[in-house]
Protein backbone atom coordinates (compact mmCIF):
# COMPACT_ATOMS: atom_id res chain seq x y z
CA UNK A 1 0.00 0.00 0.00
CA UNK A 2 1.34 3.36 -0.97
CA UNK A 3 1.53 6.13 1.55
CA UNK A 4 0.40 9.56 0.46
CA UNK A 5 2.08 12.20 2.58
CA UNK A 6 1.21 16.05 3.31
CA UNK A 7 4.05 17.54 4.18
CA UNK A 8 4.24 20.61 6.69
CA UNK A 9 7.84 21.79 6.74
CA UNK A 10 10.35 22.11 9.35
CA UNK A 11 8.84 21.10 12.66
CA UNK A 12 12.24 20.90 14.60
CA UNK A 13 15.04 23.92 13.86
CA UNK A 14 18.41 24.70 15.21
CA UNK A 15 18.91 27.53 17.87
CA UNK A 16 21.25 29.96 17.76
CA UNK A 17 21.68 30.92 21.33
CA UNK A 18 21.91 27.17 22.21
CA UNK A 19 25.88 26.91 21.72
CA UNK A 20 25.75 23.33 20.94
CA UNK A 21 23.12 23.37 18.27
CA UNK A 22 23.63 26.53 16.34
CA UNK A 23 23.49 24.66 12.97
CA UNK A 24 21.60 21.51 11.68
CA UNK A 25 18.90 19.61 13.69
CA UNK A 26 20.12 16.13 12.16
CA UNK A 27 18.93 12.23 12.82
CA UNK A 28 16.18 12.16 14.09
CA UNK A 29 15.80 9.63 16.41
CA UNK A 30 12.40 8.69 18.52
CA UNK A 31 11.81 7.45 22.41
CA UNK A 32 8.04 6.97 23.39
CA UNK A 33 7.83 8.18 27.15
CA UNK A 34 4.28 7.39 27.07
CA UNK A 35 0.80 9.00 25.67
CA UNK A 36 1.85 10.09 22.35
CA UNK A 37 4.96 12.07 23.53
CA UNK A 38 8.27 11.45 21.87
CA UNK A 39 11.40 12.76 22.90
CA UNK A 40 12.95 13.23 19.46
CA UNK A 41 16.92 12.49 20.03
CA UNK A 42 19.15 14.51 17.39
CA UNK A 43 22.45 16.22 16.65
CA UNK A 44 22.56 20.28 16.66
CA UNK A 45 26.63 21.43 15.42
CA UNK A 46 28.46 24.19 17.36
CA UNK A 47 30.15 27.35 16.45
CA UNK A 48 33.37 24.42 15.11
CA UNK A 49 30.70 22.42 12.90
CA UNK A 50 31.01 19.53 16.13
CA UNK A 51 28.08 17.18 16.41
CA UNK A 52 26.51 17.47 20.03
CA UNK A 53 23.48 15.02 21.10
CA UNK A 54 20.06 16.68 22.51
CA UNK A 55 16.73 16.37 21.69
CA UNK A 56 13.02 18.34 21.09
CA UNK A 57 9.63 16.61 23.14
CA UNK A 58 6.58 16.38 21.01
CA UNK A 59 3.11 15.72 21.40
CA UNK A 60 1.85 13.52 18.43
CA UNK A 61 -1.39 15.12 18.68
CA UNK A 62 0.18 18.13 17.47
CA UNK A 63 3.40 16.92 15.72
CA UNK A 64 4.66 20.37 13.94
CA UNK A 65 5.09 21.88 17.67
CA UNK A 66 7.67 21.24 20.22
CA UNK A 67 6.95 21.29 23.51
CA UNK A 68 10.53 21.52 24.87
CA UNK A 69 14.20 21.06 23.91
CA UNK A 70 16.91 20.33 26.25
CA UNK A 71 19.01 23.27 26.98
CA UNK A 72 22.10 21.63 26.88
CA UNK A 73 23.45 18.37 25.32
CA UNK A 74 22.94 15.07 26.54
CA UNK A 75 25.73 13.93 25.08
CA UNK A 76 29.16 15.28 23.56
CA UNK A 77 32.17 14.26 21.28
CA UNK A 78 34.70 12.00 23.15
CA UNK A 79 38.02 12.23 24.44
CA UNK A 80 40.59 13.17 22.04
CA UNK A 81 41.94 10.25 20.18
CA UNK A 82 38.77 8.05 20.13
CA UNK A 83 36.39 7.57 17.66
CA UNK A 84 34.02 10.44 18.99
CA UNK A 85 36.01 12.94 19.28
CA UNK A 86 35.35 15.28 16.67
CA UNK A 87 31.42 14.79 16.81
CA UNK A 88 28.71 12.36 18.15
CA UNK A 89 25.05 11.98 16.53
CA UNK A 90 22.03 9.69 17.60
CA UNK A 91 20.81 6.17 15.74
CA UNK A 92 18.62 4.62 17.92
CA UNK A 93 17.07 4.91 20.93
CA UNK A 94 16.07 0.84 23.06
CA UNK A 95 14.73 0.94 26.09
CA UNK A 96 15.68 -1.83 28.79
CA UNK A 97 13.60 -0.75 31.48
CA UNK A 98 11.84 2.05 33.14
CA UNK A 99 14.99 3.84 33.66
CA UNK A 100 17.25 2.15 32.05
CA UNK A 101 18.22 3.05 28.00
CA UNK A 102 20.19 2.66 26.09
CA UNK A 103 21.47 5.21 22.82
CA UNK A 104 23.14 3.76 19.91
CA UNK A 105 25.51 6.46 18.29
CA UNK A 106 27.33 7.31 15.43
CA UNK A 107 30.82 8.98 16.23
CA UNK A 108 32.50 10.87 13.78
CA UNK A 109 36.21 12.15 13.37
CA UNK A 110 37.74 13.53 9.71
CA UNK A 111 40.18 10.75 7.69
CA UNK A 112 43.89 10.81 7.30
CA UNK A 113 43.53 9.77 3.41
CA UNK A 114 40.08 9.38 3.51
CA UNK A 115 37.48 12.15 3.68
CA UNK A 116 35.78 10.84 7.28
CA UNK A 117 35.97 7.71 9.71
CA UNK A 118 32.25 7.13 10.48
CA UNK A 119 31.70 3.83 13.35
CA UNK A 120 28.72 2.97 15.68
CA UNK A 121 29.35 3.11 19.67
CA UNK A 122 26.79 2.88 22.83
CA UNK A 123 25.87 4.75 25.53
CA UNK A 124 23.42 4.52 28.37
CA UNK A 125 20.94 6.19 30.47
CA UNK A 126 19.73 5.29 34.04
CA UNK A 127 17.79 8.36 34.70
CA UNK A 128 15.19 7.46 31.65
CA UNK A 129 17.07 9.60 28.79
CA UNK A 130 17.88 12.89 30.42
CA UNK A 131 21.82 11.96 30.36
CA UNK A 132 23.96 9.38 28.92
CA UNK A 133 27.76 7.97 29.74
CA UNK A 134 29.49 5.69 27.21
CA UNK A 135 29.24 2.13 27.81
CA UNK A 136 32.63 2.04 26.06
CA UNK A 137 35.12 4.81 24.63
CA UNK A 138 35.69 2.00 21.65
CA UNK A 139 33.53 1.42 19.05
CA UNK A 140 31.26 -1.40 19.54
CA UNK A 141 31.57 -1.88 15.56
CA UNK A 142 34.64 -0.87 14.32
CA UNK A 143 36.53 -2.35 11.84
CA UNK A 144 37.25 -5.93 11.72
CA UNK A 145 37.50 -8.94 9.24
CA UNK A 146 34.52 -8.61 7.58
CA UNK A 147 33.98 -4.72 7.62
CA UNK A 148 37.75 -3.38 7.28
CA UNK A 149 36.25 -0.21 6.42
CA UNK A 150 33.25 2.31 8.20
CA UNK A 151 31.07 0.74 10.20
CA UNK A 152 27.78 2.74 11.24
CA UNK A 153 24.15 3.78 11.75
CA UNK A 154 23.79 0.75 14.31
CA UNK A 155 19.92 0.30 14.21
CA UNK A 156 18.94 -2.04 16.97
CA UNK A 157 15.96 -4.18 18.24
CA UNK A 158 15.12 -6.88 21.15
CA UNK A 159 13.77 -9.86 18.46
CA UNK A 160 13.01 -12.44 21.55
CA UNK A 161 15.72 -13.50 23.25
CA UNK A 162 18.50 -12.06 21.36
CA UNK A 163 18.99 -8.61 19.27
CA UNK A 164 19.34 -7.86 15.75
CA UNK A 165 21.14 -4.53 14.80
CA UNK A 166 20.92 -3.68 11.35
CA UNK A 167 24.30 -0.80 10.14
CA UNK A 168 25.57 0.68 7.59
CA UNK A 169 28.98 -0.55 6.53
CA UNK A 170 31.55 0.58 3.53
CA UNK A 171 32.36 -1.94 1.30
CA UNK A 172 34.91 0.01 -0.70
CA UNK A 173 36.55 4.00 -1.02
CA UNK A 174 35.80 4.82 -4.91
CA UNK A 175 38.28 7.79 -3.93
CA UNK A 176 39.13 10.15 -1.02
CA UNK A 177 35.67 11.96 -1.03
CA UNK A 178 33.18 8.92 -1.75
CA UNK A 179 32.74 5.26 0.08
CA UNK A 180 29.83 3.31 -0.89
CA UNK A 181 28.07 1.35 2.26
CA UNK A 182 25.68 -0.98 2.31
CA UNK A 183 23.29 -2.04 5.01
CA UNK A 184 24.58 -5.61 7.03
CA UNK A 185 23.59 -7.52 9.60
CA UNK A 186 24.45 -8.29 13.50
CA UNK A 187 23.47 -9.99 16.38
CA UNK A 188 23.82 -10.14 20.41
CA UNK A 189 22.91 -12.21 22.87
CA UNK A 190 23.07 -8.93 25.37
CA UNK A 191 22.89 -5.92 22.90
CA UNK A 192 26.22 -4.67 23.73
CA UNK A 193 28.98 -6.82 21.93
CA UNK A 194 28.24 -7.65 18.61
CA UNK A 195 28.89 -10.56 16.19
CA UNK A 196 29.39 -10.17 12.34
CA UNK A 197 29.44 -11.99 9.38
CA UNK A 198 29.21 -9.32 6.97
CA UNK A 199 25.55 -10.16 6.14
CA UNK A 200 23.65 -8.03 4.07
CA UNK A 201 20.60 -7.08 4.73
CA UNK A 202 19.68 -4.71 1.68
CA UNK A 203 22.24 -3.93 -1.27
CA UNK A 204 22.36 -1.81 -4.05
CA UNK A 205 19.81 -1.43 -7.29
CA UNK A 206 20.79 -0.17 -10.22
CA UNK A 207 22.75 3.96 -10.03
CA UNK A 208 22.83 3.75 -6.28
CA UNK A 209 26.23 4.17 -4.47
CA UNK A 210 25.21 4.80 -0.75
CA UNK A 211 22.32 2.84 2.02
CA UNK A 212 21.83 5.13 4.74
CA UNK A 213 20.92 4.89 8.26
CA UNK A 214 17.67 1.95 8.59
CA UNK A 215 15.10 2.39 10.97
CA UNK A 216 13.40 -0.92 11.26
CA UNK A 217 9.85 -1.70 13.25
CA UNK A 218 8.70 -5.27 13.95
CA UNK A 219 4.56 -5.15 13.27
CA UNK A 220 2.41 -7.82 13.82
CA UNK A 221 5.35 -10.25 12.95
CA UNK A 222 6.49 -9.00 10.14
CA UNK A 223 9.88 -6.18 10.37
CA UNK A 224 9.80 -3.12 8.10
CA UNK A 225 12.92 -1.24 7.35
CA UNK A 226 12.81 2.51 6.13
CA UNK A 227 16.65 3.30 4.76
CA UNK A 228 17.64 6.53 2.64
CA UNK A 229 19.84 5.82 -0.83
CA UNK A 230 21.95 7.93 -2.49
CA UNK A 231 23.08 7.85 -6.22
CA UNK A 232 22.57 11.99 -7.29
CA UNK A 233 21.28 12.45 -4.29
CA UNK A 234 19.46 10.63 -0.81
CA UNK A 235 15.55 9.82 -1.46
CA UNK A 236 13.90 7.65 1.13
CA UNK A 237 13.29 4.10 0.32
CA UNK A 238 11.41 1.29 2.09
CA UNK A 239 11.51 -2.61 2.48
CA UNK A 240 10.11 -5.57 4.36
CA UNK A 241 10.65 -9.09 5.95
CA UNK A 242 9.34 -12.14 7.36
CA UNK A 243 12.70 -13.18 9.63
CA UNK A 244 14.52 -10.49 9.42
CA UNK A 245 17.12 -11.34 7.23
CA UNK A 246 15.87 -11.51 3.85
CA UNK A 247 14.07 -8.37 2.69
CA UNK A 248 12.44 -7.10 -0.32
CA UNK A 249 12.22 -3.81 -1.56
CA UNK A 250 9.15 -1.87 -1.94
CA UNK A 251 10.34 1.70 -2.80
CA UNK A 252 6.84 2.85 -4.19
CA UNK A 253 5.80 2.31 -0.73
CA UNK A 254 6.45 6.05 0.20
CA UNK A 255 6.24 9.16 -2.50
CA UNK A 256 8.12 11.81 -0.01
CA UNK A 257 9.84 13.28 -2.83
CA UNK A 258 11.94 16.61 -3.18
CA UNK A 259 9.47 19.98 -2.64
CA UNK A 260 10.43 22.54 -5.45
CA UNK A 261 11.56 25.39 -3.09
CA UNK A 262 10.93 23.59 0.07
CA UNK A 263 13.31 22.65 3.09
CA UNK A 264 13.78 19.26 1.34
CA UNK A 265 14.46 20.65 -2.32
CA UNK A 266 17.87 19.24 -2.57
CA UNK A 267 17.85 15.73 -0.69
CA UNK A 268 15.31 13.66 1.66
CA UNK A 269 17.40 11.32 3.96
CA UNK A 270 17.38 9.71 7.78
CA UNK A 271 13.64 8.87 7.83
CA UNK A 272 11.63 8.17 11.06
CA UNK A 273 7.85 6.66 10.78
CA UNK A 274 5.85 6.88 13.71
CA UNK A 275 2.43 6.12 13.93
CA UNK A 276 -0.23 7.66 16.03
CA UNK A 277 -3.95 6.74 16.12
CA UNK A 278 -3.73 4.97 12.68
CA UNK A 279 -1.81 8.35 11.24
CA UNK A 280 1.83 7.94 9.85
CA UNK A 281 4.04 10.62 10.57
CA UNK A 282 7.74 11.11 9.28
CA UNK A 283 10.52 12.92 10.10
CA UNK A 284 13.30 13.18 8.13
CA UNK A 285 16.00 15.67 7.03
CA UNK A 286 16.57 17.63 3.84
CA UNK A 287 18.82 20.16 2.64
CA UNK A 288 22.08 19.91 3.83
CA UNK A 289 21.70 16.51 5.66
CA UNK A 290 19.33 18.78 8.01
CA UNK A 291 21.34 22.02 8.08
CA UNK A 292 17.90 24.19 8.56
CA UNK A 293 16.40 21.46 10.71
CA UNK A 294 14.01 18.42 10.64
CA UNK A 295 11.09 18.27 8.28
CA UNK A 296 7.80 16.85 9.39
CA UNK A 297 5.06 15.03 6.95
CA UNK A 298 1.66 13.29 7.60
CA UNK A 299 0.16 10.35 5.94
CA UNK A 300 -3.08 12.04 4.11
């Protein structure tokens, strides 16, 4: 079934007189805290273009309007010399428990003959999502035999009595400015150390060179993956399975496509469906991977 959107602009926007999110309002990433509020995780850049982690609370019933933003990050780049240091940005958001959370992140630091190293740590929250400390200052997928080169976008869930995380991983460096990444395949027994095969979960059609950042739902049995791809340029894309392994593409599925003039003119990428009394609603970013803020549409 095709979903018709309405689109309604930029519901979450950077603030300049927050320091840590002057620019950007990127990757959006959900919590449900209960009664149609979200606590919409994302990355705001400083004043030195640095990734810093905080978040906007919505109210589904009204989901162009924030309620509240958090004043000041609830999570920053590392320590110099790890994989963080130079900027940290939200994935996914798994709750444990009542208190207990825990963040998925993607932490960023530029190349040495490559443009960017891009690879997927974890944090946690025991104060339900108001702060976070790293569970590690390591990557919990970095490189390694299968995926020698970056390993991100960890998007985790609980499938029974083990987890499934589903990440973007390069596969090769065409040249200095451009890798090409794929979405693979991992699992835990405890959601914290990972093993991998290199699995793929979804691969290239056809003019694409880059699978970006799943966000995958298990409904009624059957798990549904939204992804961005890039070949000019990122358009959302969509695809389902019946294990979670094998998936099929269904692309039609969603028409959010470029706005002539809009906030999304140039690129749609890092799509989040929620759904709220039988009404989808997206967020996703746009121009400048989000540089103006995150855009909101409804299903019509």
């Amino acid at each position: 079934m095709t979903i018709h959107w309405k689109k309604r602009g930029l519901a979450i926007t950077p603030n300049e007189d927050l320091w840590w999110m002057k620019t950007h309002a990127m990757l959006p990433t959900p919590d449900h805290i209960g009664d149609g509020i979200y606590r919409i995780y994302f990355a705001g850049r400083n004043g030195h273009n640095q990734s810093h982690i905080g978040y906007a609370v919505i109210d589904m019933a009204e989901p162009e309007k924030v309620l509240d933003y958090s004043k000041d990050p609830i999570l920053s780049p590392g320590r110099l010399g790890t994989f963080d240091d130079n900027g940290v940005l939200p994935s996914c958001l798994l709750r444990q428990s009542e208190t207990e959370q825990l963040l998925y992140i993607i932490g960023f630091k530029p190349g040495g003959t490559t443009r960017m190293d891009l690879f997927g740590g974890l944090t946690t929250s025991q104060d339900g999502g108001r702060s976070f400390s790293r569970w590690s200052e390591a990557p919990i997928i970095g490189r390694n035999r299968v995926n020698p080169f970056i390993n991100t976008a960890p998007w985790v869930i609980c499938d029974e009595d083990h987890y499934k995380m589903y990440y973007v991983s390069g596969i090769e460096w065409v040249h200095v400015d451009l890798p090409r990444y794929n979405i693979q395949i991992a699992t835990s027994i405890c959601g914290k150390e990972w093993s991998r095969e290199g699995q793929v979960a979804i691969d290239f059609e056809e003019g694409e060179n880059a699978l970006a950042r799943p966000y995958v739902v298990k409904d009624k049995g059957r798990y549904k993956m939204w992804f961005s791809s890039k070949g000019d340029y990122y358009l959302p894309r969509y695809a389902e399975s019946d294990d979670g392994i094998t998936w099929y593409r269904s692309d039609e599925m969603s028409k959010l496509v470029p706005s002539k003039g809009g906030p999304d003119e140039e690129m749609i990428c890092y799509p989040i469906v929620l759904e709220h009394k039988g009404q989808k609603i997206a967020y996703y970013n746009g121009n400048g991977y989000g540089l103006n803020g995150i855009c909101l549409a409804v299903e019509e």
